[in-house]
Protein backbone atom coordinates (compact mmCIF):
# COMPACT_ATOMS: atom_id res chain seq x y z
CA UNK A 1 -113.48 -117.69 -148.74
CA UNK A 2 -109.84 -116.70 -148.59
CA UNK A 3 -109.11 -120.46 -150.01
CA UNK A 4 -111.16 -119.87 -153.37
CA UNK A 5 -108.72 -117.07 -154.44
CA UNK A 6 -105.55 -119.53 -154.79
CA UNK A 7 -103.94 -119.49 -157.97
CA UNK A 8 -104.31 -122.94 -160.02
CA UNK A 9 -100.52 -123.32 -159.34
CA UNK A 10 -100.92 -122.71 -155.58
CA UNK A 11 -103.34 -125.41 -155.31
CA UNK A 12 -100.56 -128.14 -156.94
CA UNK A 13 -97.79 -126.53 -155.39
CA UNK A 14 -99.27 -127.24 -151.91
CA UNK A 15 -99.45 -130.61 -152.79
CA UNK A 16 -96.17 -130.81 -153.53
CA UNK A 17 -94.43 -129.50 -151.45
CA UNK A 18 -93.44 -131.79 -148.79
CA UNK A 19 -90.02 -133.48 -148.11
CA UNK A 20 -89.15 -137.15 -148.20
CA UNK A 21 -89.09 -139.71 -151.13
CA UNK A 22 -93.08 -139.43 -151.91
CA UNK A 23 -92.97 -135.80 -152.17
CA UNK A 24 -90.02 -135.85 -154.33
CA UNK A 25 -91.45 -138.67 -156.81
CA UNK A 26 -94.64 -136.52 -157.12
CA UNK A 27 -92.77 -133.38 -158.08
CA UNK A 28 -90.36 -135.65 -160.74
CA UNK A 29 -93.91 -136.51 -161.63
CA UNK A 30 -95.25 -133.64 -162.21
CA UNK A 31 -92.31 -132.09 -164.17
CA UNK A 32 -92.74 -135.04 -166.81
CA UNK A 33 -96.41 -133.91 -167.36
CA UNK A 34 -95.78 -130.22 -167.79
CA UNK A 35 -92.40 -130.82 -169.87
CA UNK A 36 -92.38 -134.58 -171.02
CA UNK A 37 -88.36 -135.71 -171.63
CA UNK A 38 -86.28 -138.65 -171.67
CA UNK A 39 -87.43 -142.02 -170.65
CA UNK A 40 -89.63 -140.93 -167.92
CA UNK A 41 -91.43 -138.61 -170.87
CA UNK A 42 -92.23 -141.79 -172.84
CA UNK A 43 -94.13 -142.86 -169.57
CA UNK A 44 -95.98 -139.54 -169.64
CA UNK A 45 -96.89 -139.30 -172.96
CA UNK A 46 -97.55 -143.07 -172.65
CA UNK A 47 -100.30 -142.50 -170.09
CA UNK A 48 -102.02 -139.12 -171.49
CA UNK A 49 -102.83 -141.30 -174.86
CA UNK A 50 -104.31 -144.13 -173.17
CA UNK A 51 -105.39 -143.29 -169.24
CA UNK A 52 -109.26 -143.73 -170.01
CA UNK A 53 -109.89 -140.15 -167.58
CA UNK A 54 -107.28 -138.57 -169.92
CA UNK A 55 -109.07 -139.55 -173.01
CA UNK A 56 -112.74 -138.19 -171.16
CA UNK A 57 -111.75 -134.69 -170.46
CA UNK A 58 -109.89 -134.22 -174.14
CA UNK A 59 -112.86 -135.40 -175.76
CA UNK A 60 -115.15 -133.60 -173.41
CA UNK A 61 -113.34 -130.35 -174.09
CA UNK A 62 -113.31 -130.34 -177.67
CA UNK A 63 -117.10 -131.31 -177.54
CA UNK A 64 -117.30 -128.10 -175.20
CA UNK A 65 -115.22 -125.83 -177.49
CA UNK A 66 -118.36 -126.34 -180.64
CA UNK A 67 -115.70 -125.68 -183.39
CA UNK A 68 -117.48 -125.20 -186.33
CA UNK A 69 -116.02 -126.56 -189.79
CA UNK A 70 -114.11 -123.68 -190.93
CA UNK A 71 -112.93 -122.60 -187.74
CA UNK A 72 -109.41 -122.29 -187.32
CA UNK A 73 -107.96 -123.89 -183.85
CA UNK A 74 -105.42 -123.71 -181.18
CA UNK A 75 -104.55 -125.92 -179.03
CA UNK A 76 -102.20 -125.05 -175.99
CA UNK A 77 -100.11 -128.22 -175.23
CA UNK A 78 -101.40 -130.87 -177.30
CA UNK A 79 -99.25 -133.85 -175.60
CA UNK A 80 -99.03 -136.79 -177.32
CA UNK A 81 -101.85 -135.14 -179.85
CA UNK A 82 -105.04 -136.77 -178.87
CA UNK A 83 -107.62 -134.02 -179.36
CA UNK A 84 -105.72 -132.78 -182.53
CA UNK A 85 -107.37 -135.44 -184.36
CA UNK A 86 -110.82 -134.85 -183.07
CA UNK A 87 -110.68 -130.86 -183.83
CA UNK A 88 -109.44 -132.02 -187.59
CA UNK A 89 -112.67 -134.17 -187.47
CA UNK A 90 -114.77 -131.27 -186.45
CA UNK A 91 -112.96 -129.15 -188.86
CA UNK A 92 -112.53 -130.21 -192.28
CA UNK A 93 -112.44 -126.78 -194.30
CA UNK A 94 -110.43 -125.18 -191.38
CA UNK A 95 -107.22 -125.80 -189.46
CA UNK A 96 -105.91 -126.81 -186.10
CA UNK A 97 -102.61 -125.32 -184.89
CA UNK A 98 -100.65 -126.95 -182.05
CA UNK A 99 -98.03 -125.62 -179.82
CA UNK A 100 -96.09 -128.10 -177.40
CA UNK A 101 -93.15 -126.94 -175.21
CA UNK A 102 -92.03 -130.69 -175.56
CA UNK A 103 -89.77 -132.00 -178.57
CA UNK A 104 -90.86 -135.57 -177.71
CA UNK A 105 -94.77 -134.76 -177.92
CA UNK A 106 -94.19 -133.05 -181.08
CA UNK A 107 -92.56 -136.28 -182.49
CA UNK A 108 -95.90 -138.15 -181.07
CA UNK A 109 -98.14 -136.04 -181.63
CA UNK A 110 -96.72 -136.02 -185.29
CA UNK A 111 -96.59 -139.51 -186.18
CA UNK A 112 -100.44 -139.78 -184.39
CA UNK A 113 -101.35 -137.14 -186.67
CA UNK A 114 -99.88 -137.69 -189.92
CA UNK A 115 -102.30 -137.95 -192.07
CA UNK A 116 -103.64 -134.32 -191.71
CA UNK A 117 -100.44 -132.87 -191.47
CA UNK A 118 -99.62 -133.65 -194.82
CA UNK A 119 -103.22 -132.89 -195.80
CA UNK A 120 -101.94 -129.37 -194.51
CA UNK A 121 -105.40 -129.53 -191.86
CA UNK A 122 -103.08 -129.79 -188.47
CA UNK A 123 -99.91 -127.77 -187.63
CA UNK A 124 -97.31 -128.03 -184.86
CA UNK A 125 -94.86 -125.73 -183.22
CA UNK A 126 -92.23 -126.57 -180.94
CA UNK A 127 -92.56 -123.45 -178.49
CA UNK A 128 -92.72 -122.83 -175.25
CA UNK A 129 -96.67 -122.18 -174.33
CA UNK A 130 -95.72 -119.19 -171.78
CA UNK A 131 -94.30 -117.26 -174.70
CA UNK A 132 -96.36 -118.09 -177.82
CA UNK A 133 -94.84 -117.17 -181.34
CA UNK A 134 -95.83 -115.38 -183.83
CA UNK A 135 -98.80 -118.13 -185.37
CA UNK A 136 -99.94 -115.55 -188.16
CA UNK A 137 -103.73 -115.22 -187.48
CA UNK A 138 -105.80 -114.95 -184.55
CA UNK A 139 -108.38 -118.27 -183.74
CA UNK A 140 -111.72 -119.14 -183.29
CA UNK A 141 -111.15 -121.18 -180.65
CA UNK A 142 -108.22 -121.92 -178.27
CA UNK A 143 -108.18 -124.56 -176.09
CA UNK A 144 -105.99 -126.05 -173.16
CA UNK A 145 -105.84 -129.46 -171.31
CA UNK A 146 -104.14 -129.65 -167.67
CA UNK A 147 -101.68 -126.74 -169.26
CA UNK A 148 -103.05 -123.79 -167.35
CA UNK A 149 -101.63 -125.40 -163.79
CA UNK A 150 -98.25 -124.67 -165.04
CA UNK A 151 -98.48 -121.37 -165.72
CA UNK A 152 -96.53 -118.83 -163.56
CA UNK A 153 -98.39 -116.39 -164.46
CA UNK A 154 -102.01 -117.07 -165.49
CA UNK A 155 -103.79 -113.86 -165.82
CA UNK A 156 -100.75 -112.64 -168.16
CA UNK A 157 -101.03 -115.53 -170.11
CA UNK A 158 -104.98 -115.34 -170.66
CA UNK A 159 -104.73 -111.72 -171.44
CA UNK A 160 -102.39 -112.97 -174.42
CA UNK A 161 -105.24 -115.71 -175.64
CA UNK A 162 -107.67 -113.17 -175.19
CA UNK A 163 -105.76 -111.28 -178.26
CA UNK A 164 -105.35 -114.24 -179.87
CA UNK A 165 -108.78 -115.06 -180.52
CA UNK A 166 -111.64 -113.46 -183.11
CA UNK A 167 -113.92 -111.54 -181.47
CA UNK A 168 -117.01 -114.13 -181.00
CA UNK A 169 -114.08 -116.73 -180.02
CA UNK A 170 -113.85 -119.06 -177.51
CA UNK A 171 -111.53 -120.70 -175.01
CA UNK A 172 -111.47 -123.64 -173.33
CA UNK A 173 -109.59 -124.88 -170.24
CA UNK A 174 -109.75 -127.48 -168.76
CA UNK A 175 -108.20 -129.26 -165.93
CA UNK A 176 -108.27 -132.48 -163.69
CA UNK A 177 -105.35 -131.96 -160.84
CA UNK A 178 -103.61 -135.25 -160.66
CA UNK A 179 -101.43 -134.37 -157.96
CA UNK A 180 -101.05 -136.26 -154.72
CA UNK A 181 -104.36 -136.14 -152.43
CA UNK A 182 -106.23 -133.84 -154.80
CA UNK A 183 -109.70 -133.67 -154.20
CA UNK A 184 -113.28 -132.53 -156.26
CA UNK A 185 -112.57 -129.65 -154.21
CA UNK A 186 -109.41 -128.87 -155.14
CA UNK A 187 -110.46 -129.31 -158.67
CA UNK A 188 -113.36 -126.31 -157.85
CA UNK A 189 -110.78 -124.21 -156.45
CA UNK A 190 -108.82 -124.40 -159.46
CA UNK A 191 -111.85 -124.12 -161.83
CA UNK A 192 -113.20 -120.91 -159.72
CA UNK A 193 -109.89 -119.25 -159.66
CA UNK A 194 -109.84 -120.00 -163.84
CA UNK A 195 -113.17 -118.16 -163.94
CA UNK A 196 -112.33 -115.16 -161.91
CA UNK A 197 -109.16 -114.60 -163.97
CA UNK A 198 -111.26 -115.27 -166.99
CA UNK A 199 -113.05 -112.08 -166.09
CA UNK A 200 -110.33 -109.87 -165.29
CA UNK A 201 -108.54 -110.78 -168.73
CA UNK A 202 -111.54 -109.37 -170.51
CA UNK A 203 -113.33 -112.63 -171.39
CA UNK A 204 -117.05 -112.59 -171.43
CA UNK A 205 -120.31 -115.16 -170.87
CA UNK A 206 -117.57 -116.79 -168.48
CA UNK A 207 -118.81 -120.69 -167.02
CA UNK A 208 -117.81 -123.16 -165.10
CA UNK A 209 -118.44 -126.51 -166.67
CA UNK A 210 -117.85 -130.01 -164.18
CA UNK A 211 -117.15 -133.58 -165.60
CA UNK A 212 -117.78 -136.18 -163.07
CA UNK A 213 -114.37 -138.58 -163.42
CA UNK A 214 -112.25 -140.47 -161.05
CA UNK A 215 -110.12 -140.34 -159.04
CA UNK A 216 -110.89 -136.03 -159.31
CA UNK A 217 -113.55 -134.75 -161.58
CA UNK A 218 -112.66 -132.42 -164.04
CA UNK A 219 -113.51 -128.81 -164.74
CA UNK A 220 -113.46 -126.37 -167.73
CA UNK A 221 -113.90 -122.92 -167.52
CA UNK A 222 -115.25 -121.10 -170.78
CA UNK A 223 -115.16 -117.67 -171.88
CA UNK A 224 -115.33 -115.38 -175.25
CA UNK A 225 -114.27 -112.72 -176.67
């Protein structure tokens, strides 16, 4: 049982940490993904926007995050700003706020979402998701997409989205470890630990949700204020 109590970042740090060229590639790899850059960021953001799995668990999440119209969203690093435009769908008389650590998924995200963002229906912020800014209002719902395996420190982090959402909010997050020999149950692991520290941050009517996908499935684990 001991195994079921790893961190999120344990899990991909395991993975990772090996010597020799593979190892190495994997952790360049991984770096791009949490922090897209330079030409190798291109590449990442390349891949989130089009990778059909990528484009299943986005979609899947915001389905699983039921924003209603005038609900007011956040999304936790929005990449290359893929499920921005489905939230805007789902809510026309509210708005969507996005926060990306990355200067290069901003300017995607941006140019994929232009049309709302002069509509004034989609924000963005440059900040760095471990230290959120001041965004001026508390959400209905908050969601996250392969984000939460980067944090150093998780249950900090959800205690501050806990705050940041209404009471009767929800969160979302989701993840599908990509990393080198991951497995459905690594993906478990990660979604269990999630839930536990879902619990201790005060969220309530906590699930685990499971999206069959390959090469890993996918889980999200839910919780409200």
């Amino acid at each position: 049982m001991t195994t079921l109590t790893r961190t999120p970042n344990a899990v991909a740090r395991r993975a990772t940490s090996g010597r020799g060229p593979a190892a190495a590639f994997f952790r360049w790899a991984g770096g791009q993904f949490g922090n897209p850059h330079g030409l190798g960021g291109h590449l990442a953001g390349w891949i989130m926007a089009t990778r059909p799995s990528n484009l299943a668990r986005n979609r899947w999440t915001v389905e699983l995050l039921e924003a209603q119209p005038a609900d007011w969203v956040l999304e936790i690093g929005f990449g290359p700003g893929i499920a921005l435009g489905w939230l805007a769908e789902r809510t026309p008389q509210g708005l969507v706020v996005g926060v990306d650590r990355s200067a290069l998924m901003l300017r995607q995200a941006a140019q994929r979402n232009a049309d709302t963002i002069r509509a004034g229906r989609v924000a963005l912020q440059l900040a760095d998701v471990e230290r959120l800014p001041d965004l001026g209002t508390c959400f209905d719902r908050i969601m996250a997409v392969n984000v939460a395996i980067f944090w150093s420190d998780p249950l900090a982090q959800l205690h501050e989205l806990h705050d940041r959402l209404r009471p009767g909010g929800r969160l979302a997050l989701t993840v599908q470890p990509r990393f080198r020999g991951a497995t459905d149950d690594d993906a478990l692991r990660i979604g269990l630990s999630l839930t536990r520290q879902l619990g201790d941050a005060g969220f309530t009517d906590v699930r685990l949700e499971t999206l069959p996908l390959r090469p890993v499935m996918a889980v999200c684990a839910i919780g409200h204020r």
